[in-house]
Protein backbone atom coordinates (compact mmCIF):
# COMPACT_ATOMS: atom_id res chain seq x y z
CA UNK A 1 8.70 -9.16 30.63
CA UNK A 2 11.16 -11.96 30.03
CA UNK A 3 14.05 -11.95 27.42
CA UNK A 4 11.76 -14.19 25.37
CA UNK A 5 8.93 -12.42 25.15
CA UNK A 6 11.23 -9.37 25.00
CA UNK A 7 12.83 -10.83 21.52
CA UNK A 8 9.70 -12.20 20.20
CA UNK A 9 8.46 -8.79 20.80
CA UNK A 10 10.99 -7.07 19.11
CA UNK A 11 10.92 -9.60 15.97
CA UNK A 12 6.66 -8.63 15.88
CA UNK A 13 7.63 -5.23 15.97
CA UNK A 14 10.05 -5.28 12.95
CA UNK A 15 7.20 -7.56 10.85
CA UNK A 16 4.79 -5.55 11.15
CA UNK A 17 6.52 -2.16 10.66
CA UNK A 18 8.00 -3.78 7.60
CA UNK A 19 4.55 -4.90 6.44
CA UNK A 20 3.00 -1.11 7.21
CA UNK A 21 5.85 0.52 5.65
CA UNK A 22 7.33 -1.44 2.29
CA UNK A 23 5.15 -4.74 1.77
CA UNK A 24 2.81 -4.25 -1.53
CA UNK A 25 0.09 -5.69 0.32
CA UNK A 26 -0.10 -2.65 2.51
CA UNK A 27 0.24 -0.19 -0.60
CA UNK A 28 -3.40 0.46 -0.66
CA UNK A 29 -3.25 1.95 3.05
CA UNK A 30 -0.32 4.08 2.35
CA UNK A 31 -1.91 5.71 -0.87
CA UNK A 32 -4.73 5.68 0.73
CA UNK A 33 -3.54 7.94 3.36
CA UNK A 34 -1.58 10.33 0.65
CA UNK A 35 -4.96 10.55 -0.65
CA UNK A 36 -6.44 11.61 2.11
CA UNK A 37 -3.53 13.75 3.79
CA UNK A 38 -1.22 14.67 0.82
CA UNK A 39 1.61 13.05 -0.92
CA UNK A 40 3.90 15.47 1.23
CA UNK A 41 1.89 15.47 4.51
CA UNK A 42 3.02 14.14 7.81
CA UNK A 43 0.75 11.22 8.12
CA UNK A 44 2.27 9.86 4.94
CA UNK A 45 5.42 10.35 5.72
CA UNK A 46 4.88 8.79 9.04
CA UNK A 47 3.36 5.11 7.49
CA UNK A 48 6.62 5.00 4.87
CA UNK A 49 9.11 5.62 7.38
CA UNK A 50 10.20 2.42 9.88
CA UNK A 51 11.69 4.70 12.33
CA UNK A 52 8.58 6.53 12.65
CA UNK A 53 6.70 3.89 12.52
CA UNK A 54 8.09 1.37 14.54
CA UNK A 55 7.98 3.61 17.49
CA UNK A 56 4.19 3.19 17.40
CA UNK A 57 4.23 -0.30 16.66
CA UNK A 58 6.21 -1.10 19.26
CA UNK A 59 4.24 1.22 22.40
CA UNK A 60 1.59 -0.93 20.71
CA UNK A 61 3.04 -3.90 21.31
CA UNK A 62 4.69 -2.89 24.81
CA UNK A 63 1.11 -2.65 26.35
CA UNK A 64 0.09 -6.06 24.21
CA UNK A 65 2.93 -8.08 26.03
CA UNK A 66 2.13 -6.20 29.52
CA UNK A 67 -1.66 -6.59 29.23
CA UNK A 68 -1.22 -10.05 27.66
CA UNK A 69 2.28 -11.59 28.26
CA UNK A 70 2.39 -15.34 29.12
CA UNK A 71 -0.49 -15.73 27.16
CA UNK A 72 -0.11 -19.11 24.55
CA UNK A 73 -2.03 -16.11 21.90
CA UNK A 74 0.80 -13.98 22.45
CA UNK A 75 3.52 -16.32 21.77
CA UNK A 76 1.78 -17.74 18.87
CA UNK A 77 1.34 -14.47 17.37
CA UNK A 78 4.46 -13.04 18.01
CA UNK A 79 6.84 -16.32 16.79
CA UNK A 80 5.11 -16.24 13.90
CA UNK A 81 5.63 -12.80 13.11
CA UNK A 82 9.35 -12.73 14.41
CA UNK A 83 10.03 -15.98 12.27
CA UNK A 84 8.52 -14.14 9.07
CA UNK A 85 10.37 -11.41 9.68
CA UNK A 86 14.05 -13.48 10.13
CA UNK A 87 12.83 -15.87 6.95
CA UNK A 88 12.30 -12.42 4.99
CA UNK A 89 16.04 -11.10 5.93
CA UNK A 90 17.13 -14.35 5.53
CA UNK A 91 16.09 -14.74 1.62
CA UNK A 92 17.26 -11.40 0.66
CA UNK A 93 20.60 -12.28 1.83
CA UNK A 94 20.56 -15.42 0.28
CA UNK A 95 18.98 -13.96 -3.20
């Protein structure tokens, strides 16, 4: 893997465990699975944490960039996610 798709990686990785985690968009999966599991249950926990999370988002996309590095859907995917992610920080530090 190079440093490139190393970094775009990594920014992917943070966007979507952000989205899974705190975005309201993704609210209806995480009551969802309170519903299903518990409020206090393991499974919730797991989808509101970013440390837990983010471990399995990025195995995930670990074997993504292996299976599929180089790939011009790859680096699409993954620049737009990583720039999303660094316009996100960016506008809560500038808010």
């Amino acid at each position: 893997m190079s440093l490139v798709e190393f970094l775009l990686s990594l920014g992917a990785t943070c966007r979507i465990t952000r989205f899974l985690t705190k975005d309201t968009l993704a609210a209806g999966f995480r009551s969802w699975v309170a519903d299903r599991f518990g409020d206090d249950s393991k499974p919730s926990y797991l989808v509101s944490c970013s440390w837990c999370t983010s471990i399995w988002v990025a195995s995930a996309m670990t074997l993504l960039a292996h299976w599929a590095g180089g790939t011009i859907g790859l680096q699409l995917t993954t620049t737009a996610l990583s720039l999303s992610y660094l316009a996100g920080l960016g506008a809560r530090w500038l808010d």
